[in-house]
Protein backbone atom coordinates (compact mmCIF):
# COMPACT_ATOMS: atom_id res chain seq x y z
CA UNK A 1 49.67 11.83 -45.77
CA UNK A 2 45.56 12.38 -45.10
CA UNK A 3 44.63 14.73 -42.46
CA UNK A 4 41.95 15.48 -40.76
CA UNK A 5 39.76 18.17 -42.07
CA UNK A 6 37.66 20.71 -39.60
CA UNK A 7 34.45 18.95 -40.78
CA UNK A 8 35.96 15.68 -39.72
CA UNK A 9 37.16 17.11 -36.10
CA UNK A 10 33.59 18.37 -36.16
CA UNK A 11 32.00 14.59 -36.14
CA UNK A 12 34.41 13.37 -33.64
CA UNK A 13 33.42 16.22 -31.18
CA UNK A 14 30.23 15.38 -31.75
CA UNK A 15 30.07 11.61 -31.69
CA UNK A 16 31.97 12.20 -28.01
CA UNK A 17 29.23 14.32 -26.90
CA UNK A 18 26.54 12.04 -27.67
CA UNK A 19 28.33 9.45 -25.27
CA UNK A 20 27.64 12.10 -22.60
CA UNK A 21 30.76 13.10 -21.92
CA UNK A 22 30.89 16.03 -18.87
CA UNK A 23 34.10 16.06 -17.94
CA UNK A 24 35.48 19.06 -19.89
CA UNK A 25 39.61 17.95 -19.75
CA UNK A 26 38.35 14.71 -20.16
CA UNK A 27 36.34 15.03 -23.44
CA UNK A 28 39.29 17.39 -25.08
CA UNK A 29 41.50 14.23 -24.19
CA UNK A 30 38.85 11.80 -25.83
CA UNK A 31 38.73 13.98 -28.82
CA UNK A 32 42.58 14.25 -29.51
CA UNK A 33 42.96 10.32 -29.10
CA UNK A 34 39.97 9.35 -30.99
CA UNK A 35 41.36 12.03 -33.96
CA UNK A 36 45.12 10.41 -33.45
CA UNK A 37 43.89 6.81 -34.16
CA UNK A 38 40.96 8.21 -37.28
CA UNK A 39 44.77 9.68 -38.40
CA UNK A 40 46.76 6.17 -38.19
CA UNK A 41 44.03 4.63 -40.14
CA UNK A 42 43.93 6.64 -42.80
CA UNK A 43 47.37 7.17 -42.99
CA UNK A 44 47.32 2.95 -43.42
CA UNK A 45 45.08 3.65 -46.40
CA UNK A 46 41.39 4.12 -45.36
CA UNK A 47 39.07 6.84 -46.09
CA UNK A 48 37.75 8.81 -42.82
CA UNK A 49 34.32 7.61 -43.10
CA UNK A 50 36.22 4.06 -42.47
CA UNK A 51 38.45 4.73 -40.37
CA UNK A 52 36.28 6.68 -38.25
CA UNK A 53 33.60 3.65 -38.08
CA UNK A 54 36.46 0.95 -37.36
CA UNK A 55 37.34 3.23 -34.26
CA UNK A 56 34.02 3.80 -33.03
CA UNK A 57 33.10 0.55 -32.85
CA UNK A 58 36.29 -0.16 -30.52
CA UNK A 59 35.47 2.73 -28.66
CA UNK A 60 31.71 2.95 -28.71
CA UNK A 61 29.26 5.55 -26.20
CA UNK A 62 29.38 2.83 -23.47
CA UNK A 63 33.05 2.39 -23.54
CA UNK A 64 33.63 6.20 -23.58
CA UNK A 65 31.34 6.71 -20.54
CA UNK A 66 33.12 4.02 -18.64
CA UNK A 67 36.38 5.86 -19.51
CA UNK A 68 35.15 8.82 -17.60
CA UNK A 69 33.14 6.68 -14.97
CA UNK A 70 36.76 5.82 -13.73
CA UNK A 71 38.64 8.93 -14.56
CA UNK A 72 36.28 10.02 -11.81
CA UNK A 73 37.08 7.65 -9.93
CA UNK A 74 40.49 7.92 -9.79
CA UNK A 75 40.50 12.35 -9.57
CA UNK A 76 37.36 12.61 -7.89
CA UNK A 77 37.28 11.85 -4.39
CA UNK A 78 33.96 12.96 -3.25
CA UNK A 79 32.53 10.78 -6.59
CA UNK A 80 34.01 7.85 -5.60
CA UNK A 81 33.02 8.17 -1.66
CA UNK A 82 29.54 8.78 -2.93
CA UNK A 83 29.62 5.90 -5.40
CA UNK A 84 30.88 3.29 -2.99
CA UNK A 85 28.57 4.88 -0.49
CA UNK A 86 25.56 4.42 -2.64
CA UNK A 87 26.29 0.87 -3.49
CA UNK A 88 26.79 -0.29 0.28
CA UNK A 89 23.03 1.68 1.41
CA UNK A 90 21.73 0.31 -1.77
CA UNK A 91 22.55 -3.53 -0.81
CA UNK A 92 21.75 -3.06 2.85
CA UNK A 93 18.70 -1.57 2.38
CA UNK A 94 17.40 -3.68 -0.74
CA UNK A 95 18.39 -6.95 1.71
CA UNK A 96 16.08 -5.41 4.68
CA UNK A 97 13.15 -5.06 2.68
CA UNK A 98 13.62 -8.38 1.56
CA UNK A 99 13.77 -9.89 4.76
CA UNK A 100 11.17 -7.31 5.98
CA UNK A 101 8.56 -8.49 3.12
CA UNK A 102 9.69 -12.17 4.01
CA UNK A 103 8.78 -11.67 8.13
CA UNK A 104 5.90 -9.83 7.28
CA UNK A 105 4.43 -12.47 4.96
CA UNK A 106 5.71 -14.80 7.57
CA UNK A 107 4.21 -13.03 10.32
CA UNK A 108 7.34 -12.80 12.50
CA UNK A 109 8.08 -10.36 14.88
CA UNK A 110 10.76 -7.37 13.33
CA UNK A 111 9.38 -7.13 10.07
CA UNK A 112 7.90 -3.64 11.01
CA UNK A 113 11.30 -2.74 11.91
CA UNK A 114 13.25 -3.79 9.23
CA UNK A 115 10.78 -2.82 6.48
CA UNK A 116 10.94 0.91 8.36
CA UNK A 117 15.29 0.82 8.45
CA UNK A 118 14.85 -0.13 4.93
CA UNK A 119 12.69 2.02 3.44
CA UNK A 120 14.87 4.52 5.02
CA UNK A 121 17.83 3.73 4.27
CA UNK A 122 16.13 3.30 0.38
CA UNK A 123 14.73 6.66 -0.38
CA UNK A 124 16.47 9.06 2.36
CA UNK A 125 20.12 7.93 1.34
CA UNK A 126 20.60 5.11 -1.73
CA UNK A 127 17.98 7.04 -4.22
CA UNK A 128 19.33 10.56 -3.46
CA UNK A 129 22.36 9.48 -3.57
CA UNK A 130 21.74 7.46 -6.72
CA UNK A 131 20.21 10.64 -8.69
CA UNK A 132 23.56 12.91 -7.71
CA UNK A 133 25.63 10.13 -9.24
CA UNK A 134 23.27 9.65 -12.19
CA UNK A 135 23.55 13.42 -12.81
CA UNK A 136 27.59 13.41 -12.46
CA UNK A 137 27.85 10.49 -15.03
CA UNK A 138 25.26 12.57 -17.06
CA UNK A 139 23.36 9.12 -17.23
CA UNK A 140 20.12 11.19 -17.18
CA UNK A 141 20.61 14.35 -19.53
CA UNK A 142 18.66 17.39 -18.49
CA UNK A 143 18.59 20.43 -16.36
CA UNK A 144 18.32 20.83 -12.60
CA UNK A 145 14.33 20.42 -12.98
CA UNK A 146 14.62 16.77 -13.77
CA UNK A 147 16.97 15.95 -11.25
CA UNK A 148 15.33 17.65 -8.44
CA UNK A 149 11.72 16.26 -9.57
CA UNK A 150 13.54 13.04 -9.28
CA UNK A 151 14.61 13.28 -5.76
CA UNK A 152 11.38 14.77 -4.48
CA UNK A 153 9.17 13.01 -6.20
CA UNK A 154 10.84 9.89 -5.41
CA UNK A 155 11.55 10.03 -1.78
CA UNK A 156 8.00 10.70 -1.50
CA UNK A 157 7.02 7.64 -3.33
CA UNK A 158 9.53 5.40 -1.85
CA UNK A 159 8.12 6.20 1.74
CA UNK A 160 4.54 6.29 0.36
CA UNK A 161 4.67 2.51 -0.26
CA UNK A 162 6.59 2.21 3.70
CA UNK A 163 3.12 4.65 4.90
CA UNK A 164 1.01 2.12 2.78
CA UNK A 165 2.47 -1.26 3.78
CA UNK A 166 2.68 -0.03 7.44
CA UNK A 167 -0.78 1.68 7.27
CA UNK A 168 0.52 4.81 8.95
CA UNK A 169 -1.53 8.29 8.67
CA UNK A 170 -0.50 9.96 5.33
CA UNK A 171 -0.32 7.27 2.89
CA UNK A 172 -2.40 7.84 0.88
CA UNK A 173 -1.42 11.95 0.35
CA UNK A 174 2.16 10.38 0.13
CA UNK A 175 1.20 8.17 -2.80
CA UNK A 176 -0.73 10.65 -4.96
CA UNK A 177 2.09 13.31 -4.42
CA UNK A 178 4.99 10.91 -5.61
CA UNK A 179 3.13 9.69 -8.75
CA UNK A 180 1.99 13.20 -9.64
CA UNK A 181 5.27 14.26 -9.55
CA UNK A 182 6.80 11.36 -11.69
CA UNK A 183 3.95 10.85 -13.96
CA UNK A 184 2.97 14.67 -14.86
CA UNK A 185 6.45 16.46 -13.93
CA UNK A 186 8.85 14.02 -14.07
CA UNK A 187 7.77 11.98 -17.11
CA UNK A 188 7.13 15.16 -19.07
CA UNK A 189 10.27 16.95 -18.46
CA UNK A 190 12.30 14.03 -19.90
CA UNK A 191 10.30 13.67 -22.64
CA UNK A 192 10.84 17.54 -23.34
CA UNK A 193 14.11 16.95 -23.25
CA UNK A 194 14.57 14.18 -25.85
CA UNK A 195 12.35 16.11 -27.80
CA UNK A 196 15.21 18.29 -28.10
CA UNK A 197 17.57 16.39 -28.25
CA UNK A 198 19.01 16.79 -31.95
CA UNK A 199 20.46 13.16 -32.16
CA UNK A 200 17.63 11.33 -31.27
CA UNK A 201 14.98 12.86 -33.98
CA UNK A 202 14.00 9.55 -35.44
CA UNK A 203 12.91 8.29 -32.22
CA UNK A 204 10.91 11.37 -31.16
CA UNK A 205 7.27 9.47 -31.71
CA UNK A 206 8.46 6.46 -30.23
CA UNK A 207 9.23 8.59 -27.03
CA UNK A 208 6.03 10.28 -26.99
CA UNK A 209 4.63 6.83 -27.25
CA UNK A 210 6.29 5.57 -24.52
CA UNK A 211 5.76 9.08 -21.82
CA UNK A 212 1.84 8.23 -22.12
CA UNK A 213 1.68 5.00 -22.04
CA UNK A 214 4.21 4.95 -18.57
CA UNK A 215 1.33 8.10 -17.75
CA UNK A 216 -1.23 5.98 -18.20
CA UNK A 217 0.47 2.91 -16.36
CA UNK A 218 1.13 5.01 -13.09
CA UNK A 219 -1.66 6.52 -12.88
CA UNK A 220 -3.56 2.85 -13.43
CA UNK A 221 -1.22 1.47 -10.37
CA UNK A 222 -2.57 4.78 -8.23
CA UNK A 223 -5.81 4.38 -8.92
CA UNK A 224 -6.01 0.64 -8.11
CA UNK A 225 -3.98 1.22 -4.68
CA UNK A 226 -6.42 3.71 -3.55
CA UNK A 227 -9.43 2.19 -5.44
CA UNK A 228 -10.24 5.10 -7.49
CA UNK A 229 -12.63 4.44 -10.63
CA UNK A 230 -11.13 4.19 -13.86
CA UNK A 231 -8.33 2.38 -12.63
CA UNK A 232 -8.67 -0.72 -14.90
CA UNK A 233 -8.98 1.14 -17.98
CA UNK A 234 -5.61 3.25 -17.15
CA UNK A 235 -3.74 -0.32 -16.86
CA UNK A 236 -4.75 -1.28 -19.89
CA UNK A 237 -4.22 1.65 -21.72
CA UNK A 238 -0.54 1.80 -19.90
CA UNK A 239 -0.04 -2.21 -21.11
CA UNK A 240 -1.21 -1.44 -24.89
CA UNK A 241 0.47 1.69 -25.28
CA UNK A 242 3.91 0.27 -23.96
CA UNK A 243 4.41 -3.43 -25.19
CA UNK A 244 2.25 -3.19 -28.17
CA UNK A 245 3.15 0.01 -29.38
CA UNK A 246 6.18 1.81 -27.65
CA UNK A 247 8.65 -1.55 -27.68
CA UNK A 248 8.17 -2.41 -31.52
CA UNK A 249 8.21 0.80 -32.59
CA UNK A 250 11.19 1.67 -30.64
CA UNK A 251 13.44 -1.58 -30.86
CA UNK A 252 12.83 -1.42 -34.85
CA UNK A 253 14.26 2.03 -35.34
CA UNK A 254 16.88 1.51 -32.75
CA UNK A 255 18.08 -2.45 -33.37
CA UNK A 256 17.13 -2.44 -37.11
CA UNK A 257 20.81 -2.23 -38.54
CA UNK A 258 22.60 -4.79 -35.69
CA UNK A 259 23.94 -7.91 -36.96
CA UNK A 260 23.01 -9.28 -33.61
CA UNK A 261 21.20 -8.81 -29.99
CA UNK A 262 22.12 -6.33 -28.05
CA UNK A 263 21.99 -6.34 -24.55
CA UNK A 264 20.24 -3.25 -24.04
CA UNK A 265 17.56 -5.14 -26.32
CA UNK A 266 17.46 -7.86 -24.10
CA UNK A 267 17.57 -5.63 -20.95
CA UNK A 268 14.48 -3.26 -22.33
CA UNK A 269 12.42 -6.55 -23.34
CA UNK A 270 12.94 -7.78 -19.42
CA UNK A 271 12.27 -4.64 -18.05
CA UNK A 272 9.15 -4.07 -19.94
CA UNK A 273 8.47 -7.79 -18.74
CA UNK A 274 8.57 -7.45 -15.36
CA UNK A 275 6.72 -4.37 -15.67
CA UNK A 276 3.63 -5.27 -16.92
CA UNK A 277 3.76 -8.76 -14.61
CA UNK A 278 3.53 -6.45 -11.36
CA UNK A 279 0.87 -4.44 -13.16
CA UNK A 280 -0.94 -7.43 -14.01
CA UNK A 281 -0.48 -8.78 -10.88
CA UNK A 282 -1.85 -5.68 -9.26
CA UNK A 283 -4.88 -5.28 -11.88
CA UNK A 284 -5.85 -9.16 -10.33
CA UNK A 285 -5.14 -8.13 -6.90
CA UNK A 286 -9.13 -10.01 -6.19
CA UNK A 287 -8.33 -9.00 -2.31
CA UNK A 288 -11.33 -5.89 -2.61
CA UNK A 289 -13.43 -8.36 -4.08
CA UNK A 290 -13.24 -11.01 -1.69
CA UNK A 291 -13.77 -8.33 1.55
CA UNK A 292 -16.54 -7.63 -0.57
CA UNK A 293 -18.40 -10.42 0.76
CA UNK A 294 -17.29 -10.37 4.32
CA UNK A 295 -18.25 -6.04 4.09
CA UNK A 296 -22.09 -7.27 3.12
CA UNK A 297 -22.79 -9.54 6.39
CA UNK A 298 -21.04 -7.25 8.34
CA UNK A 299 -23.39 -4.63 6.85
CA UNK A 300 -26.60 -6.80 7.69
CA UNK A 301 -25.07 -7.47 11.34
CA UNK A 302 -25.29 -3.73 11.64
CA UNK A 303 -28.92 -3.62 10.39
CA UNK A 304 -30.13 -6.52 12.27
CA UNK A 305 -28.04 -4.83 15.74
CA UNK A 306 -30.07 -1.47 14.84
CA UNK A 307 -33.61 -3.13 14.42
CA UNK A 308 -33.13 -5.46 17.45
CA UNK A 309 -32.05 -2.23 19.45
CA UNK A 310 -35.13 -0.04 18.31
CA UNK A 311 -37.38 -3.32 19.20
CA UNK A 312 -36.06 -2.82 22.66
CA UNK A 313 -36.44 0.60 23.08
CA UNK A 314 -40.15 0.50 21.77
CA UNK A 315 -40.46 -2.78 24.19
CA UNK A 316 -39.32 -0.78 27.37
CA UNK A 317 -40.51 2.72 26.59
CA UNK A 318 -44.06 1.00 25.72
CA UNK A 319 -43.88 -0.64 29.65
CA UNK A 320 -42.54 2.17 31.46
CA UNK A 321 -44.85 4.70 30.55
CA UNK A 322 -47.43 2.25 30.86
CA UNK A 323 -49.46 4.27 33.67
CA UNK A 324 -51.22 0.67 34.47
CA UNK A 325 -47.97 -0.86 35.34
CA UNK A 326 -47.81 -0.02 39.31
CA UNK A 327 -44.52 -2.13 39.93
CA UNK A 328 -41.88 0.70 39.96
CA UNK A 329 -39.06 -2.01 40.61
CA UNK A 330 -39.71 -3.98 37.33
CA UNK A 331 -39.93 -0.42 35.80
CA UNK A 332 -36.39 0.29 37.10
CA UNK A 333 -35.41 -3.47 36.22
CA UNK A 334 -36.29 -2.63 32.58
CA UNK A 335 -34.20 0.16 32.53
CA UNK A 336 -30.76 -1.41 34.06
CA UNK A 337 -31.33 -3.72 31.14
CA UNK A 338 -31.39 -1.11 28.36
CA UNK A 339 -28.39 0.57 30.50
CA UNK A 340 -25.94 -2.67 30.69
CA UNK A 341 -26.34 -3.71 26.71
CA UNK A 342 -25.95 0.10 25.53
CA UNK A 343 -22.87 0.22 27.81
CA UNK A 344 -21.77 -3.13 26.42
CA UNK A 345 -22.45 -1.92 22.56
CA UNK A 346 -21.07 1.51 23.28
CA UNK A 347 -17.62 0.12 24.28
CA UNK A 348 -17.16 -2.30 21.18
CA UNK A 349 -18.13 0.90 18.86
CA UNK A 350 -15.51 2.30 20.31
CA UNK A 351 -13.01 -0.82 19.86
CA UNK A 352 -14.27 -0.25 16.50
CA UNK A 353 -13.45 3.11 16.23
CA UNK A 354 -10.03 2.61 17.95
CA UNK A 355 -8.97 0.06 14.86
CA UNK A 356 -10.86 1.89 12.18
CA UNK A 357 -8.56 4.98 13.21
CA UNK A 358 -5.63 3.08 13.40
CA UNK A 359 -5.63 1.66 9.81
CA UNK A 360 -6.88 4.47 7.68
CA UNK A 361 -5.20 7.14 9.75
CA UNK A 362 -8.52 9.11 10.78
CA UNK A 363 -9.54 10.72 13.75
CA UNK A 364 -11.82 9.06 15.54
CA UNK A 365 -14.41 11.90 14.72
CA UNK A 366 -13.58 10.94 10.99
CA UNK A 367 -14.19 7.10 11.93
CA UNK A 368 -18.30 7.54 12.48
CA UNK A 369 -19.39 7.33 8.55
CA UNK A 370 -17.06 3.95 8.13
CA UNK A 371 -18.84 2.31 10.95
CA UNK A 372 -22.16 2.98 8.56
CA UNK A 373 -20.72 2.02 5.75
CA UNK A 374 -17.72 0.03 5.87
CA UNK A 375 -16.69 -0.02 1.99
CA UNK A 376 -15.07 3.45 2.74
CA UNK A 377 -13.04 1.50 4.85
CA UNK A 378 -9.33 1.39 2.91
CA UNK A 379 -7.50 -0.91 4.98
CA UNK A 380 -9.84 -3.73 5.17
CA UNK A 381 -7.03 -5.96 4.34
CA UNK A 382 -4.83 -4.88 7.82
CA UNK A 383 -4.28 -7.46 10.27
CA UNK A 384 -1.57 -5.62 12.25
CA UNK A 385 -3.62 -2.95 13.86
CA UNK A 386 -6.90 -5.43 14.88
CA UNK A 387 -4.43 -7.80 16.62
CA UNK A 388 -2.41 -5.21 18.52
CA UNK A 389 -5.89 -3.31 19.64
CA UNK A 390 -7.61 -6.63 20.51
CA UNK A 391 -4.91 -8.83 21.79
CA UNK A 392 -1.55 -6.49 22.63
CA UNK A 393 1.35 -8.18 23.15
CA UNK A 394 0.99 -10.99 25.37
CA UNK A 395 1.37 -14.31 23.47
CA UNK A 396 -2.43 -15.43 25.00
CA UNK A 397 -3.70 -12.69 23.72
CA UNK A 398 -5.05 -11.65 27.46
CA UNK A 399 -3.42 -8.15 27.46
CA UNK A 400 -5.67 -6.26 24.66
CA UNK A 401 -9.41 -4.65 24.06
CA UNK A 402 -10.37 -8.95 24.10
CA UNK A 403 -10.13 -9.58 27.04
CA UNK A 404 -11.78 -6.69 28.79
CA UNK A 405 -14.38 -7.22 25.94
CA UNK A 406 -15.07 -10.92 26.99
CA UNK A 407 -15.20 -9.87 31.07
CA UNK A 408 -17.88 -7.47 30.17
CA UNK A 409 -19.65 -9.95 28.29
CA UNK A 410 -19.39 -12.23 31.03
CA UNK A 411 -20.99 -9.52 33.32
CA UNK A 412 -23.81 -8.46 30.73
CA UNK A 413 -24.43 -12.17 30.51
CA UNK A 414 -24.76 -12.78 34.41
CA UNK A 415 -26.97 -9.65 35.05
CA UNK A 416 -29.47 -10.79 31.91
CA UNK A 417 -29.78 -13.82 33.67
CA UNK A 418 -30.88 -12.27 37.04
CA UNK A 419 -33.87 -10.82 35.60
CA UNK A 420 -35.26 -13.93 33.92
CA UNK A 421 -34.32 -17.12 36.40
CA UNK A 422 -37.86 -18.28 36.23
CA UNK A 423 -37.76 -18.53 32.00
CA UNK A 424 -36.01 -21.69 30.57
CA UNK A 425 -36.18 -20.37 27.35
CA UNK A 426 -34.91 -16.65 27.46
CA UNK A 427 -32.21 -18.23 30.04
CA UNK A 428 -30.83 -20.70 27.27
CA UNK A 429 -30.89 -18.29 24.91
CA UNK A 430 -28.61 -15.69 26.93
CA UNK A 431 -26.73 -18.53 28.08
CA UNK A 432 -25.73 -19.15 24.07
CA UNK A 433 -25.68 -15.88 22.70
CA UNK A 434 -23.21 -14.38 25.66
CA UNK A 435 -21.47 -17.72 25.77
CA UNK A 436 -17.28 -17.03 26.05
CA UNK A 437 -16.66 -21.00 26.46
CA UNK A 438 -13.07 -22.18 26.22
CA UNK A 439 -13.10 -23.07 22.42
CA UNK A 440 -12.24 -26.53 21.19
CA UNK A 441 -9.62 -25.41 18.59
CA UNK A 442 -5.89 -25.78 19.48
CA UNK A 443 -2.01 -24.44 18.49
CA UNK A 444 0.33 -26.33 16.64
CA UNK A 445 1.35 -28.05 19.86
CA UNK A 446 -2.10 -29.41 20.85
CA UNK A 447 -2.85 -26.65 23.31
CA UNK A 448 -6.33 -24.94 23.34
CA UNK A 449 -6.34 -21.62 22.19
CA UNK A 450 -7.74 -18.87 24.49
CA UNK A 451 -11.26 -17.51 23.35
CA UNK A 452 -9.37 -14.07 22.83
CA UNK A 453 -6.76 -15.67 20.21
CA UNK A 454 -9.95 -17.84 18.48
CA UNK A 455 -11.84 -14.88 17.88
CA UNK A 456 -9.50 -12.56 16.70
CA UNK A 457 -5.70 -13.62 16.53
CA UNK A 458 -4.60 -12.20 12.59
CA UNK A 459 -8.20 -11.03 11.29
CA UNK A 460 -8.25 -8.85 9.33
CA UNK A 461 -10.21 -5.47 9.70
CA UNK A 462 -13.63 -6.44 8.06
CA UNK A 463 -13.32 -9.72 9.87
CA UNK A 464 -12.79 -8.57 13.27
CA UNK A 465 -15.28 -5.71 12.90
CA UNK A 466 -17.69 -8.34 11.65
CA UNK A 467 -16.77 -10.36 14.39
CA UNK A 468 -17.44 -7.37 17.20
CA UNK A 469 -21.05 -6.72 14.92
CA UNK A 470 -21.95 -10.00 16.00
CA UNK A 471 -21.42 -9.81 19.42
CA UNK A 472 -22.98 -6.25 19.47
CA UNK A 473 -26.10 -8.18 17.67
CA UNK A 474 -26.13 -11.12 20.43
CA UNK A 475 -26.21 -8.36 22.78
CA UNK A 476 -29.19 -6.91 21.48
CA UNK A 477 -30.68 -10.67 21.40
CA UNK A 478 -29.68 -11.14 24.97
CA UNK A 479 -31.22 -7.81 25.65
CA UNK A 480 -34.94 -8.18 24.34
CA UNK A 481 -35.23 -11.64 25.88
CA UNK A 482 -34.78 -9.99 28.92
CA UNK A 483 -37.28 -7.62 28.44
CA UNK A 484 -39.33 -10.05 27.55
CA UNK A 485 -39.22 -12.11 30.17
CA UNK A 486 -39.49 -9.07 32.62
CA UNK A 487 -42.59 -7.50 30.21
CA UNK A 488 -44.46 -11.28 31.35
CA UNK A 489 -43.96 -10.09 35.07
CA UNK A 490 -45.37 -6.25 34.09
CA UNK A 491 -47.98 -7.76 31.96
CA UNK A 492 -49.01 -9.99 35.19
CA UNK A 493 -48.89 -7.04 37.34
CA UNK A 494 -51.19 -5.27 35.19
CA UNK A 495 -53.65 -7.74 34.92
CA UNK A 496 -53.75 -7.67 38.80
CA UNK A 497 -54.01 -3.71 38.88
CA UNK A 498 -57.28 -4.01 36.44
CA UNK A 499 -58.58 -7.19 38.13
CA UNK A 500 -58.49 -5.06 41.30
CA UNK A 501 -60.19 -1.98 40.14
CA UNK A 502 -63.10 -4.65 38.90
């Protein structure tokens, strides 16, 4: 009769540690059945090394953990309220941000909301949740460093992305501390630990591979969210490193003696997959490019505001002073003019300010260098904040920054065309420049829209501040034909003044 030898116990205990075994009673128990049945075979004739292999492959790693996933199942009551727990948050919340992403791509009302609840529910409960389960499977093996790196570092990256999509204050500080932590605490702290890891020395360089690469590949997806430089190169280095490199050189030395595909195989090859798709996708995200070319007119609408502005101020200053010029009402007529557009311009830089603040976060003291230069602008892409600032809530769009907008244009328009009711010309062109006609476009129903929801129902931020540039510009326009017409009257009075002193 063949027993078992110490050396032979010795692989067994072993072989059930590898499967990641933490329950203490539980892995004795493993070890005495596993040694019982290596016994029966070789009692039926087989050497250990045999019978030892015929056993393992009934009762593989994967089979062993299960055995203790449901020991602790059954003895562990806190486990299994946990696990269930985790699994009911998990679905609820995954199905919110679903329907979240849906209504916000949809623009319906509630996606806000249920992208918030979701988010929540994702990285305050399901991922913690998910890590203390992870850890009491021993599914991730490693000290308390790794696991509380995971939490952290996730939670903060899970409601990063929420800060991001909802452009709320703190996004981008959100983002950059969740991937630091997983890509230069995180990453490296697993790797350090299969580096140690005594079973897994053949696939030491193929881990190493695989940490930078996923290094490289986060910080490529930070860089290209927050449009730091470099960010293009990172991706690419990420997608080499990890398809090319990490997944043959890993698959061979793991898969090179199975008589067929594994699933794990199959489920690495997807994941890798999927991976590098949303990479991809986000390396071709063309959405900065294409602001680009609504940030340049908007730039030149600036310019062209500014130059038209200092043209009036030379225009009025020049008649005013003028010590010729003996009419002190025109003088005073000149200078209601300058008052009404810089009152005008002054309130739609601060509708500016009010949605430049709102989508980056910034104070509105912070705000004054984006209205220069509006590539420092991050959320260019936001239509959320410009419609709630410009239109609010009501469905005509008659309840936001709009619609006082267009009443003061109205009024600026009106008072232009008080000083100059003798001059077709400057008339017709404050008539078109301050126009807020009824447009012709209509719903889906056939109903007109109101000029409120025509100008600025769902632009985005460069387009509505583009759109509040030109108005600012036609103001200017307005302005200096107004001077103009009144400078004819001060250049007539002038005349008179040296035709008298003749």
């Amino acid at each position: 009769m063949q027993e078992l030898t110490i050396a032979n116990i010795n692989i067994i205990i072993d072989e059930v540690n590898k499967a990641g075994i933490t329950f203490s009673h539980l892995r004795e128990e493993l070890v005495d059945h596993i040694c019982c049945n290596v016994e029966h075979e070789m009692q039926m004739g087989l050497t250990f090394e045999k019978a030892f292999e015929k056993i393992r492959n009934i009762a593989d790693n994967k089979g062993l953990r299960k055995v203790q996933e449901s020991t602790l199942l059954l003895i562990d009551k806190k486990y299994r309220i946990m696990k269930n727990t985790m699994k009911i948050i998990g679905w609820i919340s995954m199905t919110m941000i679903t329907v979240g992403a849906l209504f916000k791509i949809q623009h319906w009302p509630g996606a806000g909301i249920l992208l918030v609840l979701g988010f929540f529910l994702l990285g305050a409960l399901f991922f913690p949740s998910a890590v203390w389960v992870m850890k009491k499977e021993a599914k991730i093996k490693g000290n308390l460093f790794i696991y509380l790196v995971s939490i952290i570092g996730g939670i903060i990256f899970i409601f990063g992305i929420l800060f991001k999509i909802q452009h709320y204050p703190g996004a981008g500080i959100l983002l950059i501390v969740g991937f630091s932590s997983i890509g230069l605490l995180l990453i490296p702290a697993i790797l350090i630990s299969k580096l140690r890891d005594e079973n897994a020395k053949n696939l030491r360089s193929s881990y190493v591979i695989g940490a930078i690469a996923l290094i490289f590949y986060l910080a490529g997806d930070l860089f290209k969210i927050m449009h730091y430089p470099g960010a293009s190169i990172c991706l690419i280095i990420g997608a080499i490193g990890l398809t090319a490199i990490f997944l043959p050189f890993y698959s061979f030395k793991v898969y090179k003696n199975t008589d067929s595909i594994k699933a794990s195989f199959l489920f690495l090859c997807v994941g890798i997959l999927f991976f590098n798709m949303f990479n991809i996708l986000l390396a071709l995200n063309v959405s900065k490019d294409v602001l680009s070319y609504f940030i340049k007119p908007g730039q030149e609408l600036i310019k062209t505001t500014a130059i038209l502005e200092n043209k009036s101020n030379i225009l009025s200053a020049k008649i005013i002073n003028d010590t010729l010029v003996k009419d002190t009402l025109l003088k005073g007529e000149m200078k209601k003019v300058k008052v009404k557009s810089d009152e005008f311009c002054n309130y739609i830089d601060n509708i500016k300010t009010e949605i430049i603040s709102g989508v980056d976060g910034l104070s509105e003291n912070e705000t004054s260098n984006l209205l220069k230069n509006l590539t420092l602008i991050i959320g260019k892409d936001n239509t959320e904040i410009p419609t709630r600032v410009l239109l609010g809530e009501s469905p005509d769009g008659d309840k936001g920054k709009a619609s006082e907008l267009k009443s003061k244009m109205e009024l600026l328009k009106t008072k232009l065309l008080d000083y100059c009711k003798n001059d077709t010309t400057a008339a017709v062109i404050i008539q078109k420049t301050l126009g807020t006609e009824s447009p012709v476009n209509t719903d889906g129903n056939g109903k007109k829209v109101s000029w409120e929801l025509d100008n600025f129902y769902h632009q985005t931020t460069i387009a509505a501040i583009n759109k509040l540039s030109y108005f600012q510009r036609n103001a200017r326009i307005a302005e200096l034909e107004a001077l103009e017409s009144l400078k004819s009257y001060v250049v007539a009075d002038a005349q008179k003044v040296i035709i008298k002193n003749k």
